[in-house]
C-alpha atoms as a PDB file:
ATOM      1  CA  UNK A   1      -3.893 -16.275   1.921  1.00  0.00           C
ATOM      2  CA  UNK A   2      -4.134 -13.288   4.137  1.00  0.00           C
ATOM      3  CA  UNK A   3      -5.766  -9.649   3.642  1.00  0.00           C
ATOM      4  CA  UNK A   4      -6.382  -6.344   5.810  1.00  0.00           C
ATOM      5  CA  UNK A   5     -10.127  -6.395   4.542  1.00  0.00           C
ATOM      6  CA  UNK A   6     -11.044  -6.883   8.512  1.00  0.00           C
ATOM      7  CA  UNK A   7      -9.135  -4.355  10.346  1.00  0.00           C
ATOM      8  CA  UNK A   8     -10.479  -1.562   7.062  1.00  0.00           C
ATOM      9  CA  UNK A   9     -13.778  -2.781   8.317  1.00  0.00           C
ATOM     10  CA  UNK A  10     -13.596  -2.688  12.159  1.00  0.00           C
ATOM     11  CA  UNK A  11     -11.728   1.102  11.781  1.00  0.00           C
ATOM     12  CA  UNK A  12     -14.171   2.210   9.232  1.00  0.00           C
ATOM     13  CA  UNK A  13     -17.063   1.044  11.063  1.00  0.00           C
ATOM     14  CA  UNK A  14     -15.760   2.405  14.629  1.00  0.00           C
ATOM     15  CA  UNK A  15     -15.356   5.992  12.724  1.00  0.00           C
ATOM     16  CA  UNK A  16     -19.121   5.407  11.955  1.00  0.00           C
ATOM     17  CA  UNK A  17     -20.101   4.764  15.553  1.00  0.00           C
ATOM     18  CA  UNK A  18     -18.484   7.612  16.578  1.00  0.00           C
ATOM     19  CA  UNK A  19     -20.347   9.869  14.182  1.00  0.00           C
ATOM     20  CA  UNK A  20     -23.593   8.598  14.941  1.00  0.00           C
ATOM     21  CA  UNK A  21     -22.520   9.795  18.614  1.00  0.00           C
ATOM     22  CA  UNK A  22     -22.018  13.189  17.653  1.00  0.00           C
ATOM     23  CA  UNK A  23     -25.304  13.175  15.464  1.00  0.00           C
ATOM     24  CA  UNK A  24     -26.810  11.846  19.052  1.00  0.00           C
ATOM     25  CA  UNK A  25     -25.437  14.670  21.457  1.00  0.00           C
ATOM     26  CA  UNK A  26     -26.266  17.418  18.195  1.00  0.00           C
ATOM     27  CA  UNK A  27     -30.001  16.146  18.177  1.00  0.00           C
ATOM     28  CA  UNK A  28     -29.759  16.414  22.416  1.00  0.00           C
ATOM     29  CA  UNK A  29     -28.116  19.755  22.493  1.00  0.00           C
ATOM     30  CA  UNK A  30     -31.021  21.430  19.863  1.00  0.00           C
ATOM     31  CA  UNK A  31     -34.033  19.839  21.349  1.00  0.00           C
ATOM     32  CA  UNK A  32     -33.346  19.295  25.225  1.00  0.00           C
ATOM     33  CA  UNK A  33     -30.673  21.836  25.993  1.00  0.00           C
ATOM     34  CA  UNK A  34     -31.912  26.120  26.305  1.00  0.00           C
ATOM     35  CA  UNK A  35     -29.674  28.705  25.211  1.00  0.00           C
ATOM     36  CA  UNK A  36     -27.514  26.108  23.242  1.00  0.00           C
ATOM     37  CA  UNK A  37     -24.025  27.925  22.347  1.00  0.00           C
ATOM     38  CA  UNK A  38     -21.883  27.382  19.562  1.00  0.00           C
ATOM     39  CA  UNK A  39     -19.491  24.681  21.570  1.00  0.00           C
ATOM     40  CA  UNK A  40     -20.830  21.812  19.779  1.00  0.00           C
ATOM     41  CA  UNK A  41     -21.325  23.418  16.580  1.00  0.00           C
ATOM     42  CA  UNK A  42     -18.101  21.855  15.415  1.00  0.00           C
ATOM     43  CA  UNK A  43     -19.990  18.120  15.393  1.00  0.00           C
ATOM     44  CA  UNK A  44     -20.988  19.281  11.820  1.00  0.00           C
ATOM     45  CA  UNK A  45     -18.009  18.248  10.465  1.00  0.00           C
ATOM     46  CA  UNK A  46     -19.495  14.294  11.311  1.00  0.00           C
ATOM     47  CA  UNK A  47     -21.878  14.776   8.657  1.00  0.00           C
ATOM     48  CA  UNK A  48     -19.126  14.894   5.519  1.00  0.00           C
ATOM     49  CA  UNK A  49     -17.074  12.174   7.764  1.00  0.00           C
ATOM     50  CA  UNK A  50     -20.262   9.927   8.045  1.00  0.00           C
ATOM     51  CA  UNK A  51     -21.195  10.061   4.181  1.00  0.00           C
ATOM     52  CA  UNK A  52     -17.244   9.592   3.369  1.00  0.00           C
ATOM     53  CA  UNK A  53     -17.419   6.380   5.789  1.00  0.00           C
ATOM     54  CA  UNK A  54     -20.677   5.087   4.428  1.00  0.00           C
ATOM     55  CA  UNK A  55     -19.610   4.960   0.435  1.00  0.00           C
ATOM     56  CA  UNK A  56     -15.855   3.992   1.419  1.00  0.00           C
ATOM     57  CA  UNK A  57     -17.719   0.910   3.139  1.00  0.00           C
ATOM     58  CA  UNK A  58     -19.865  -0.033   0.017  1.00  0.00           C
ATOM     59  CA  UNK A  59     -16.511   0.196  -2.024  1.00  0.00           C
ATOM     60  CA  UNK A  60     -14.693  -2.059   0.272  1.00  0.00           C
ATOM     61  CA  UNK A  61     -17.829  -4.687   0.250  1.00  0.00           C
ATOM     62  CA  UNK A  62     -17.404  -4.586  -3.453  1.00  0.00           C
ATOM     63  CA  UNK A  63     -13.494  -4.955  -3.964  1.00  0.00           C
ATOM     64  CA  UNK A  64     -13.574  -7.530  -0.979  1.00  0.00           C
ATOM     65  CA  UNK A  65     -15.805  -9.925  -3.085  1.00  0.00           C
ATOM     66  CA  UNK A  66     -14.024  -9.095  -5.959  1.00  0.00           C
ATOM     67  CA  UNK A  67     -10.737  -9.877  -3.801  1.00  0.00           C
ATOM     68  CA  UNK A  68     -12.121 -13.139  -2.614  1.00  0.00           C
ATOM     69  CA  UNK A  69     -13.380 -14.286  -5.882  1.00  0.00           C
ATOM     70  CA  UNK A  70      -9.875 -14.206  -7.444  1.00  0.00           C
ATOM     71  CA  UNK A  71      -8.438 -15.827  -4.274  1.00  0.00           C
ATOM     72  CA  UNK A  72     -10.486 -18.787  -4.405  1.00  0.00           C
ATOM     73  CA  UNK A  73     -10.151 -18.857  -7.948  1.00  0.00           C
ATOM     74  CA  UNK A  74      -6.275 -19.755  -7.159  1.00  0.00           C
ATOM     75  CA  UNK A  75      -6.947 -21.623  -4.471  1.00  0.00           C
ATOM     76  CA  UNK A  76      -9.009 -24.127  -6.766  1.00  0.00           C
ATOM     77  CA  UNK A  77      -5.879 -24.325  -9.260  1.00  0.00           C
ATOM     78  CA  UNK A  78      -7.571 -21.980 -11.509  1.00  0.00           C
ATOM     79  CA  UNK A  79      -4.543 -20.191 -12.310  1.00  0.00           C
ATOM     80  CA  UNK A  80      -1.760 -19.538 -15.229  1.00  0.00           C
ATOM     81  CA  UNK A  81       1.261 -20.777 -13.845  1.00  0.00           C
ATOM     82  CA  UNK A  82       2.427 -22.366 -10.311  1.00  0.00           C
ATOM     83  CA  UNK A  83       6.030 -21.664  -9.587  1.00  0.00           C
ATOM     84  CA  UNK A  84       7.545 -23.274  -6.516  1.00  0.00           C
ATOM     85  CA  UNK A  85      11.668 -22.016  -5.410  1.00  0.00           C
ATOM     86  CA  UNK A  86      14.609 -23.850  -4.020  1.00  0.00           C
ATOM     87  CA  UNK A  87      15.354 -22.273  -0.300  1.00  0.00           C
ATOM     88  CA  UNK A  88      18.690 -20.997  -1.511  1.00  0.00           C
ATOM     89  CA  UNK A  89      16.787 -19.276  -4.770  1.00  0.00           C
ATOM     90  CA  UNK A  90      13.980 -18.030  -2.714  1.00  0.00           C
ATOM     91  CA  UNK A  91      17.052 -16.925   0.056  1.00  0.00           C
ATOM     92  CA  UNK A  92      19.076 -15.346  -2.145  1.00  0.00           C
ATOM     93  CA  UNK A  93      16.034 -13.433  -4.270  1.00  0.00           C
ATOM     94  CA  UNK A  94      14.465 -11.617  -1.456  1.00  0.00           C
ATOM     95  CA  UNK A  95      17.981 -10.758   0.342  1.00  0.00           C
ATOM     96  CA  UNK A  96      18.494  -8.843  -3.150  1.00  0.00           C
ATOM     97  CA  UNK A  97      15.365  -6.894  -2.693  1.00  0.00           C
ATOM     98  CA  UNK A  98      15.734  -6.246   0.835  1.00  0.00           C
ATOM     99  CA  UNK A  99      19.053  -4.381   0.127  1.00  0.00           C
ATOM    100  CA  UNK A 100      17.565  -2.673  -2.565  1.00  0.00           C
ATOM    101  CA  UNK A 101      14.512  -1.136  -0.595  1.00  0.00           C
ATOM    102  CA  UNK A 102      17.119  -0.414   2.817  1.00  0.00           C
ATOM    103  CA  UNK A 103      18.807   1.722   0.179  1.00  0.00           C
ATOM    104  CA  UNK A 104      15.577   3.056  -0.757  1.00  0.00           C
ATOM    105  CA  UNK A 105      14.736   3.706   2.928  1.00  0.00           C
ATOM    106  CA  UNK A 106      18.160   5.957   4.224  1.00  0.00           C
ATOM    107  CA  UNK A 107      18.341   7.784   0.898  1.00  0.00           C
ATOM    108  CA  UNK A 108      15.266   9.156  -0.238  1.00  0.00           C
ATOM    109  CA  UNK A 109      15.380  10.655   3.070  1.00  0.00           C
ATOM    110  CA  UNK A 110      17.930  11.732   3.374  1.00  0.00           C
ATOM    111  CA  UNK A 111      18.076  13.167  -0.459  1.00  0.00           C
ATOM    112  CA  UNK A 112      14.403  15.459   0.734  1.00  0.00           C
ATOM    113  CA  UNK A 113      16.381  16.343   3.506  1.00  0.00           C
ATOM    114  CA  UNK A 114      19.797  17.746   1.912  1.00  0.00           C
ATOM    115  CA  UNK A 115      17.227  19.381  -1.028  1.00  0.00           C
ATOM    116  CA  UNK A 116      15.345  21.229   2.167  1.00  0.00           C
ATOM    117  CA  UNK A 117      18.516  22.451   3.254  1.00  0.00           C
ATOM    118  CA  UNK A 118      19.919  23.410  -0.032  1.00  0.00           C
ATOM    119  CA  UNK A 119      16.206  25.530  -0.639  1.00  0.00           C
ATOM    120  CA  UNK A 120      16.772  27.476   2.731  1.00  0.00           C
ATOM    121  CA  UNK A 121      20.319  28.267   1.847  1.00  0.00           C
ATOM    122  CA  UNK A 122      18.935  30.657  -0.542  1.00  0.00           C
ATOM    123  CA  UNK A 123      16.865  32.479   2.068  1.00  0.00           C
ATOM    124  CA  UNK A 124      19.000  34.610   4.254  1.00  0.00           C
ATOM    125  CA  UNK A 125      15.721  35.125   6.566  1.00  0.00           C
ATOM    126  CA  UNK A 126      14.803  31.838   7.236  1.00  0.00           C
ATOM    127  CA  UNK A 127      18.535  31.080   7.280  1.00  0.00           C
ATOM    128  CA  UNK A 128      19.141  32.924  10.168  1.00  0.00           C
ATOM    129  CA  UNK A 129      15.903  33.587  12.180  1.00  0.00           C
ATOM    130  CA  UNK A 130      14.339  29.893  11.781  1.00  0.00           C
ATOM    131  CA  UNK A 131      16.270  27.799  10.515  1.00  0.00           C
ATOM    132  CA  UNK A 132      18.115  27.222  13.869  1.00  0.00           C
ATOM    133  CA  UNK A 133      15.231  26.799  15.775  1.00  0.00           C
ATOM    134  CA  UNK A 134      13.093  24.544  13.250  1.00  0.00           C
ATOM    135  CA  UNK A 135      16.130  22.548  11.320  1.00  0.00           C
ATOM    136  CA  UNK A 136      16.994  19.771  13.957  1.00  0.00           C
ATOM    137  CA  UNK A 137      12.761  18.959  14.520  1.00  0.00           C
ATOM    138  CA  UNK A 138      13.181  18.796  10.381  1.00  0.00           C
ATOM    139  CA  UNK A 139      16.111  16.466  10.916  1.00  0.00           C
ATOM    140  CA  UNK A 140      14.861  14.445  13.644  1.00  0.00           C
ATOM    141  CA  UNK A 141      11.799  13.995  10.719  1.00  0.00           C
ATOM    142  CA  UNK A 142      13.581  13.004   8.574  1.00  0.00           C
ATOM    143  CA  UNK A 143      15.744  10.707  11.050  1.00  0.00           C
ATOM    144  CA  UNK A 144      12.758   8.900  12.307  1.00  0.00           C
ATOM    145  CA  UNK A 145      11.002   8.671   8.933  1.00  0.00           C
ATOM    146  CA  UNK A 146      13.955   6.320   7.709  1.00  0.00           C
ATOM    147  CA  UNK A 147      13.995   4.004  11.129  1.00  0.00           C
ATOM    148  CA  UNK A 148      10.368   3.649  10.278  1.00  0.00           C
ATOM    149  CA  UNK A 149      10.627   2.793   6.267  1.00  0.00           C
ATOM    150  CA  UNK A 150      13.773   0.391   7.836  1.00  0.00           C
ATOM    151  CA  UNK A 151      11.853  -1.192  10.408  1.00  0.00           C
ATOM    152  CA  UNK A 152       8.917  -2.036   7.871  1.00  0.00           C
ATOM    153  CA  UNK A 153      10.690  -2.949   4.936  1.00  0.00           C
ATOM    154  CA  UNK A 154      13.113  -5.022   7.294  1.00  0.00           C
ATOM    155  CA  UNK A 155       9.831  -6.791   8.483  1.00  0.00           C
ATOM    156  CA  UNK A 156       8.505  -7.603   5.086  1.00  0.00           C
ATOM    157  CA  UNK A 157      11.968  -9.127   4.420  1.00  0.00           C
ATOM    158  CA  UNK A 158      11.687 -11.349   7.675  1.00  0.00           C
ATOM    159  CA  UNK A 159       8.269 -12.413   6.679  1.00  0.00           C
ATOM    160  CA  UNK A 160       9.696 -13.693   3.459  1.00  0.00           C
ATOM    161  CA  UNK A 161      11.811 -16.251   4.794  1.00  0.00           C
ATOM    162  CA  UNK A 162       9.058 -18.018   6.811  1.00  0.00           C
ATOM    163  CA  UNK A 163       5.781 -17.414   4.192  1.00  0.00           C
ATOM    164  CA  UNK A 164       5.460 -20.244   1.281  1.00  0.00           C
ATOM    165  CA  UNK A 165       8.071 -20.143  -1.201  1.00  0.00           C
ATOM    166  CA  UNK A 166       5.886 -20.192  -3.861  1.00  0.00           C
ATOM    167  CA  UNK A 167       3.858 -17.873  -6.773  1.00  0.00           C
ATOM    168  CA  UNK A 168       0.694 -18.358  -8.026  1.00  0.00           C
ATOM    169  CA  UNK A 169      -0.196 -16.064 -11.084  1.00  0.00           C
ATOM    170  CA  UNK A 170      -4.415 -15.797 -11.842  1.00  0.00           C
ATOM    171  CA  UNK A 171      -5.828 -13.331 -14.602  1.00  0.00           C
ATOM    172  CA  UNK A 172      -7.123 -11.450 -12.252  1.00  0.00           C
ATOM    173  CA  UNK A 173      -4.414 -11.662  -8.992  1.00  0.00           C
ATOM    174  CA  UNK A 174      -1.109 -13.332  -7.913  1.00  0.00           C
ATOM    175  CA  UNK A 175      -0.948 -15.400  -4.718  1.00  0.00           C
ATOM    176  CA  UNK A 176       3.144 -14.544  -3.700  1.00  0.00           C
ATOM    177  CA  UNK A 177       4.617 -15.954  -0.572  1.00  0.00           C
ATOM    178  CA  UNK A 178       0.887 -16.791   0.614  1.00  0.00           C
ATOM    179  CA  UNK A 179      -0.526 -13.237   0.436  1.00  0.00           C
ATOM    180  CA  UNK A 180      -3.100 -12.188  -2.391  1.00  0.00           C
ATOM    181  CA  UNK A 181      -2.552  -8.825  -4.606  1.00  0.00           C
ATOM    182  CA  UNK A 182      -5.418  -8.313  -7.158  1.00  0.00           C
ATOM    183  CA  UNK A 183      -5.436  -6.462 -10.220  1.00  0.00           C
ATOM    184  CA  UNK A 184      -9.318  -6.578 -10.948  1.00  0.00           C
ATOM    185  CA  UNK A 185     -11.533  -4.632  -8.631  1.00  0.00           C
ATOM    186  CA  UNK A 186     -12.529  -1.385  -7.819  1.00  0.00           C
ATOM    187  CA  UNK A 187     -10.139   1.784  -9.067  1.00  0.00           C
ATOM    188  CA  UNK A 188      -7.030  -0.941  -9.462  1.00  0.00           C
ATOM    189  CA  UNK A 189      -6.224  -2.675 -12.802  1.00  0.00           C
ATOM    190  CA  UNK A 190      -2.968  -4.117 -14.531  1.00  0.00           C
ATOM    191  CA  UNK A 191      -0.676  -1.697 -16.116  1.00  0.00           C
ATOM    192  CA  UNK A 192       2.673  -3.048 -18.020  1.00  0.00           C
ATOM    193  CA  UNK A 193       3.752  -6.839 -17.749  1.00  0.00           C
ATOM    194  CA  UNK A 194       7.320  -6.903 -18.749  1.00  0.00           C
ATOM    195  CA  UNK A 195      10.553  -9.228 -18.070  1.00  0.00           C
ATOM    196  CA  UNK A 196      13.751  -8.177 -16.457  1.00  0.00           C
ATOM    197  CA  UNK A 197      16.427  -9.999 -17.566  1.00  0.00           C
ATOM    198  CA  UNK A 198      18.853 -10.787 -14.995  1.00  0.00           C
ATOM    199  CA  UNK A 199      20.049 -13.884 -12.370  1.00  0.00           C
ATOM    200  CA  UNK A 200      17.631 -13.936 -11.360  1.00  0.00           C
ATOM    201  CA  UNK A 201      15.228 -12.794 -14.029  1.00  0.00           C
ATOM    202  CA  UNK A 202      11.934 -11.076 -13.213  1.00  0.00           C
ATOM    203  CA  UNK A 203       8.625 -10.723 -14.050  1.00  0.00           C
ATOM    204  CA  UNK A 204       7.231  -7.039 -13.340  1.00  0.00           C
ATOM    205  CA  UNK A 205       3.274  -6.396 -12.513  1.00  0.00           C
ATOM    206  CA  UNK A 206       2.491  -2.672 -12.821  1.00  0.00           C
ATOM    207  CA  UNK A 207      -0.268  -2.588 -10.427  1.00  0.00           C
ATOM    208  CA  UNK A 208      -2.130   0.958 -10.885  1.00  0.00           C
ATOM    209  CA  UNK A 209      -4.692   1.904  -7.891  1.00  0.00           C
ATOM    210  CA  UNK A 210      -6.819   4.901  -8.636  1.00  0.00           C
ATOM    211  CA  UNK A 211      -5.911   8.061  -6.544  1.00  0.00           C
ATOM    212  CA  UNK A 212      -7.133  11.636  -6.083  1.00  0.00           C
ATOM    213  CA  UNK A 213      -4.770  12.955  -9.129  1.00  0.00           C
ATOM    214  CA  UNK A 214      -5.531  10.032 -11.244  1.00  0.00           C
ATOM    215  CA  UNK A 215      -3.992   6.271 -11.147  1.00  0.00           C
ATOM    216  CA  UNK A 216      -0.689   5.872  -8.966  1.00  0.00           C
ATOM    217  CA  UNK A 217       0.918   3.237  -9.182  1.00  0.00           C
ATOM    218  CA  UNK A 218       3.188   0.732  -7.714  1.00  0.00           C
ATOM    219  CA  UNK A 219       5.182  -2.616  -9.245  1.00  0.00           C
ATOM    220  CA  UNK A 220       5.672  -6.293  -8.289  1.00  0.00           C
ATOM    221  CA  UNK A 221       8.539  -7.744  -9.145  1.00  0.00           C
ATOM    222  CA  UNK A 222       7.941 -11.833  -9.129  1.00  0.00           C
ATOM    223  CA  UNK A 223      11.659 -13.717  -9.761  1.00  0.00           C
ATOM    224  CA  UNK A 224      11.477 -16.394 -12.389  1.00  0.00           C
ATOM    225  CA  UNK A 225      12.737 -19.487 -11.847  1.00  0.00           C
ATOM    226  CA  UNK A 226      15.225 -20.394 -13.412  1.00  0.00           C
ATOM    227  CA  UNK A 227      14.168 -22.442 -16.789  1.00  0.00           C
ATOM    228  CA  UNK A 228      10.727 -20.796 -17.132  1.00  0.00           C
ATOM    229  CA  UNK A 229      11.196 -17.942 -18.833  1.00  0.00           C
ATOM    230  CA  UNK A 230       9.461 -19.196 -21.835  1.00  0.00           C
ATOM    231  CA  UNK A 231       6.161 -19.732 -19.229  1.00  0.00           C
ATOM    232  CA  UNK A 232       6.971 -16.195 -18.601  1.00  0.00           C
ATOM    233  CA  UNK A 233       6.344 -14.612 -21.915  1.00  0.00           C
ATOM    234  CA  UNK A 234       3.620 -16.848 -22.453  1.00  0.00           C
ATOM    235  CA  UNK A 235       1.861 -15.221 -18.956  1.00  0.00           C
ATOM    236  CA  UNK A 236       2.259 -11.841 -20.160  1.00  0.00           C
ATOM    237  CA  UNK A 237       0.660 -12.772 -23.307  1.00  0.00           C
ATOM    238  CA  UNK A 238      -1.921 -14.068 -21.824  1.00  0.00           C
ATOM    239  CA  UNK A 239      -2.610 -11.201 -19.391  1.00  0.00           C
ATOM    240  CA  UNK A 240      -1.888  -8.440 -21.734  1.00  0.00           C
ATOM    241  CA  UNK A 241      -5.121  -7.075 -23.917  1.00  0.00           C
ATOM    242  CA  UNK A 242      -5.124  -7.477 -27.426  1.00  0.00           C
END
C-alpha cells in the first residue's frame, strides 16, 4: 500500500532549508555588511514560514505513524471484512464512477463560469470597459481548469483497472485498490457510514479532515459485492459509536 508521506516530507523539509538560508544571509547582512538597506528586509517573512514548516512536520510525524499503524494492522489480517471483485464487477464499478466525476469535471466549471457571466451582466461598467479585455483569460480559466480535473480524474480511473481488485475495511482505515485512506489520526475522523442501495450497492465513508473553517469533508464510496450486504450493515455497526 502506497502513501505521499515522502514527497510531504522532502517539500516540507526543502522549504526549511531554504529558510534557514535566508536566516543565514539576514545574520550576514546585520553583522558583516555597513550601511545595510532595507533590500533584504523582506527575509522576515522566513521566520512565520519556518515555524509553519517546523509544527506542520511534527504533525505529519504523528499522522504518519498513526497512518502506518493502521496499514500494518491490515496487512496482518487485522481487519473487518476482505472483499475481493470479479474483473467484469470491478470493470464495470469504476467505469460508473469515472463517468460520474468527468461529469463532475466539465460542469462545475463550466456552471462558475456561466454564474460569472450572469453576475457581470448586471454591471454595465464592467460589462463594457473590462469585461472584453478580462472575459476570454476568465474563460481560458475556466477551460484549462476542466482539462486538468479531466486529466486527473481520467488517471485515477486508469489506475483502477491495473491496482488490486480488492477492499480491505480496518476500524481505523480501508486498504481500496492497494492504497491506504485512514480515518484515525490527526484532524481526520469518520463521519456517516451509510449504504446506497443500487447494482451495484455501496458502502459510503464520510471521511472529515479538519480545515481552517472547521472539518471539510469528502466521501468514499466502496461497491459491495454482490451477496454481502448483510457484512455490510454489520461493518457499519461495528464502526459506528454507540
Amino acid at each position: 500500500m502506497k502513501n505521499g508521506f515522502d514527497i510531504a516530507f522532502k517539500i516540507t523539509w526543502s522549504i526549511v532549508g531554504l529558510c534557514l538560508i535566508a536566516f543565514a544571509i539576514m545574520l550576514y547582512q546585520y553583522l558583516f555588511v555597513e550601511n545595510v538597506t532595507a533590500d533584504w528586509d523582506y527575509l522576515v517573512f522566513a521566520v512565520p514560514l519556518f515555524i509553519f514548516c517546523i509544527v506542520f512536520i511534527a504533525i505529519l510525524y504523528s499522522t504518519r505513524k498513526t497512518y502506518e499503524t493502521g496499514q500494518k494492522e491490515i496487512q496482518q489480517g487485522n481487519y473487518l471484512t476482505h472483499w475481493t471483485y470479479e474483473e467484469e464487477e470491478w470493470s464495470l464499478f469504476n467505469k460508473k464512477e469515472w463517468k460520474r466525476s468527468r461529469n463532475r469535471a466539465i460542469y462545475i466549471p463550466f456552471g462558475c463560469w456561466a454564474f460569472f457571466m450572469f453576475l457581470s451582466l448586471g454591471d454595465d461598467e464592467f460589462r463594457q470597459d473590462v469585461l472584453p479585455i478580462a472575459g476570454p483569460w476568465i474563460t481560458c480559466f475556466f477551460v484549462l481548469l476542466s482539462i486538468l480535473l479531466l486529466f486527473y480524474t481520467r488517471f485515477l480511473y486508469k489506475r483502477t483497472l491495473t491496482c488490486p481488485r480488492e477492499v480491505k475495511i480496518g476500524l481505523h482505515g480501508i486498504s481500496y485498490g492497494g492504497y491506504y485512506t485512514m480515518w484515525s489520526g490527526t484532524g481526520t475522523k469518520l463521519g456517516n457510514i451509510k449504504i446506497i442501495q443500487g447494482d451495484p450497492s455501496l458502502i459510503d465513508f464520510e471521511v472529515k479532515n479538519w480545515g481552517r473553517y472547521g472539518y471539510n469533508s469528502r466521501h468514499m464510496k466502496i461497491m459491495i459485492p454482490r451477496g454481502r450486504e448483510k457484512e455490510a450493515e454489520e461493518v457499519i455497526t461495528k464502526l459506528t459509536p454507540i
